[in-house]
N, C-alpha and C. Protein backbone atom coordinates (compact mmCIF):
# COMPACT_ATOMS: atom_id res chain seq x y z
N UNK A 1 -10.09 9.01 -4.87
CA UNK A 1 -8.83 8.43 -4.37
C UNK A 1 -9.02 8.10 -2.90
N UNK A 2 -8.67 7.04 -2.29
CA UNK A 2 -8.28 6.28 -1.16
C UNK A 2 -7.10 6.36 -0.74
N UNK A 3 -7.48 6.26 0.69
CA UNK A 3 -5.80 5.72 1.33
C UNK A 3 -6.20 4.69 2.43
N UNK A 4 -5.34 3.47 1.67
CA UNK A 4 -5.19 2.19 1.79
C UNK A 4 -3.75 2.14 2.76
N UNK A 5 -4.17 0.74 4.23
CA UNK A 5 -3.04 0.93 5.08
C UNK A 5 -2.00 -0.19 4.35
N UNK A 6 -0.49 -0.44 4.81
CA UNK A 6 -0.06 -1.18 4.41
C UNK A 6 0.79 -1.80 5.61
N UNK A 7 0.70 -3.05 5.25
CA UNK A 7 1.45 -4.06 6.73
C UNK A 7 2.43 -4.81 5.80
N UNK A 8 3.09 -4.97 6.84
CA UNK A 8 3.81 -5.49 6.36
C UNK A 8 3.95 -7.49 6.33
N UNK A 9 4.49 -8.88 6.14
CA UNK A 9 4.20 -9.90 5.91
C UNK A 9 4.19 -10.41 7.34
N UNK A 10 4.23 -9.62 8.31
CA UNK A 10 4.11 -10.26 10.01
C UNK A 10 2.89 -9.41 10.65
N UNK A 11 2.17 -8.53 9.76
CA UNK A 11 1.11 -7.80 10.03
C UNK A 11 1.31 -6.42 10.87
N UNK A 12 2.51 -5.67 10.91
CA UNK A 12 2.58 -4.71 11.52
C UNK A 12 1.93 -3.66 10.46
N UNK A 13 1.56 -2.46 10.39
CA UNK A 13 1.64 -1.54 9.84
C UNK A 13 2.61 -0.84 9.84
N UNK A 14 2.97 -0.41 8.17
CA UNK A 14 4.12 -0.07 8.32
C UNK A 14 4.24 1.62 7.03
N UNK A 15 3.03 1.49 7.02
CA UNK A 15 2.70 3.37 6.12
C UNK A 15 1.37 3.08 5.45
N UNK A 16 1.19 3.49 4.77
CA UNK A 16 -0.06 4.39 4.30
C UNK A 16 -0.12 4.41 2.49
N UNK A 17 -0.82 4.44 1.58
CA UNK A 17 -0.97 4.54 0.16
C UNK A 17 -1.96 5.44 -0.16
N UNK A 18 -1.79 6.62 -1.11
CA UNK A 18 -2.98 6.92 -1.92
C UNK A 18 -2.94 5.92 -2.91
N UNK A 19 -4.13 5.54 -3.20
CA UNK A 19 -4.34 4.62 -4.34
C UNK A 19 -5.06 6.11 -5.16
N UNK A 20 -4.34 5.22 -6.20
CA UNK A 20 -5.20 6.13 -7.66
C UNK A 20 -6.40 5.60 -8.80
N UNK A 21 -6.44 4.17 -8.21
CA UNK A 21 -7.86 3.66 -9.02
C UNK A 21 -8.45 3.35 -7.62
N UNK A 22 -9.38 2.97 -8.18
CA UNK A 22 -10.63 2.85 -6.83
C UNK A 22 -10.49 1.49 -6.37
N UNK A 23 -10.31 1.32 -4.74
CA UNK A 23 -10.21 0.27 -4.15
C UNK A 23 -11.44 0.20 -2.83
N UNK A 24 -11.96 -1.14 -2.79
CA UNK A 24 -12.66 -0.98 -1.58
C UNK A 24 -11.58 -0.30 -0.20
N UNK A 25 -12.60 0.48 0.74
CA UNK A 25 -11.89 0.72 2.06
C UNK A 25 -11.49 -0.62 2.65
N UNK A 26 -12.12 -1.97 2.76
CA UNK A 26 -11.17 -3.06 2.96
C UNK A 26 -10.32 -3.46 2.65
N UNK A 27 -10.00 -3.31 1.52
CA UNK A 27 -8.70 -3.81 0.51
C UNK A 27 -7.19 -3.38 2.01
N UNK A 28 -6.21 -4.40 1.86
CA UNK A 28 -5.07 -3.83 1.94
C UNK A 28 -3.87 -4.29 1.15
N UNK A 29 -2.83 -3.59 1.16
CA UNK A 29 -1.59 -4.12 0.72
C UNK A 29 -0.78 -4.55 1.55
N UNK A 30 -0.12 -5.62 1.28
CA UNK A 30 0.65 -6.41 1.84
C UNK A 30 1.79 -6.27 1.01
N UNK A 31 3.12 -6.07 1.64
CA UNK A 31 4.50 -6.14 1.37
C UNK A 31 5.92 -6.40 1.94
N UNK A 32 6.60 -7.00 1.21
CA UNK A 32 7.54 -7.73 1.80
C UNK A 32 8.55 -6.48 2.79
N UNK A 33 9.44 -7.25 3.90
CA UNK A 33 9.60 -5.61 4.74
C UNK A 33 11.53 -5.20 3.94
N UNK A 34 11.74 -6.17 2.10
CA UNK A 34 12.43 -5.40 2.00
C UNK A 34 12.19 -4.41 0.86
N UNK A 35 10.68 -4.04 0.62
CA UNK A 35 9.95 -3.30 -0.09
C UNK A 35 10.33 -1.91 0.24
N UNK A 36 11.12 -1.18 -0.34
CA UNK A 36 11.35 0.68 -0.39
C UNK A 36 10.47 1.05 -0.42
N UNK A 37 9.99 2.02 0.82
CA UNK A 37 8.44 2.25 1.25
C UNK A 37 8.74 4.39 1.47
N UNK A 38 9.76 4.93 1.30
CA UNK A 38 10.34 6.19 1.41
C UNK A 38 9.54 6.80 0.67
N UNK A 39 9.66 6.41 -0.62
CA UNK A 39 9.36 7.45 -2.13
C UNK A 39 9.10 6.56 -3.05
N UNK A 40 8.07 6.54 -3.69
CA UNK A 40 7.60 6.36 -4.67
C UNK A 40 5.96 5.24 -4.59
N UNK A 41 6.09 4.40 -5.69
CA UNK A 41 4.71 3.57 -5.81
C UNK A 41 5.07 1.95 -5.59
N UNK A 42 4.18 1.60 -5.03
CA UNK A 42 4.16 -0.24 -5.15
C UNK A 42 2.68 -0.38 -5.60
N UNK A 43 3.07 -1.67 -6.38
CA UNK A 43 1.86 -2.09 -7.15
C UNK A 43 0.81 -3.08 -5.99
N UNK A 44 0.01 -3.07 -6.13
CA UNK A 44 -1.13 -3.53 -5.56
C UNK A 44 -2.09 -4.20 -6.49
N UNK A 45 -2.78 -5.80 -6.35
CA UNK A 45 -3.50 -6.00 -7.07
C UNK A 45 -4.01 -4.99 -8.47
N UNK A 46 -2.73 -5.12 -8.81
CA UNK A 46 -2.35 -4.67 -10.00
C UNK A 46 -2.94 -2.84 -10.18
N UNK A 47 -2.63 -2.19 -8.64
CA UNK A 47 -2.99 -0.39 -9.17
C UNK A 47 -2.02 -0.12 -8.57
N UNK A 48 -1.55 0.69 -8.85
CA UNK A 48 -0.75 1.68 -8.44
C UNK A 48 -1.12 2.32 -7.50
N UNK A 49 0.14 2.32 -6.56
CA UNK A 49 -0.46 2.91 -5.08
C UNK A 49 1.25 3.69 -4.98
N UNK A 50 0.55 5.04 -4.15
CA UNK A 50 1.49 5.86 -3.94
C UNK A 50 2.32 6.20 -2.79
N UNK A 51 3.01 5.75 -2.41
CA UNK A 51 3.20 5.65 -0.54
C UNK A 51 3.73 6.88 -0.29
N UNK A 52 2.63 7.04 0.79
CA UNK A 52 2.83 8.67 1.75
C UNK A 52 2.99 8.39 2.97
């Protein structure tokens, strides 16, 4: 497991993901900033990522 950063669509960083399938350390996620980023998962080139 990885943790992948996540920015948001103006490039700030805006938290953090464990991913649960294997992603390169380059990979990031990108998400829109009215994406609920508190609790739970957003999908990522189609894995599941867990935001911590």
């Amino acid at each position: 497991m990885v943790t992948a950063t996540v920015f948001n669509m103006d490039g700030a960083i805006i938290g953090a993901c464990r991913v649960e399938t294997t992603l390169s350390l380059s990979d990031t996620a990108v998400v829109d900033d009215d994406v609920e980023l508190a609790v739970g998962y957003i999908a990522f080139a189609g894995k599941k990522m867990e935001v911590i």
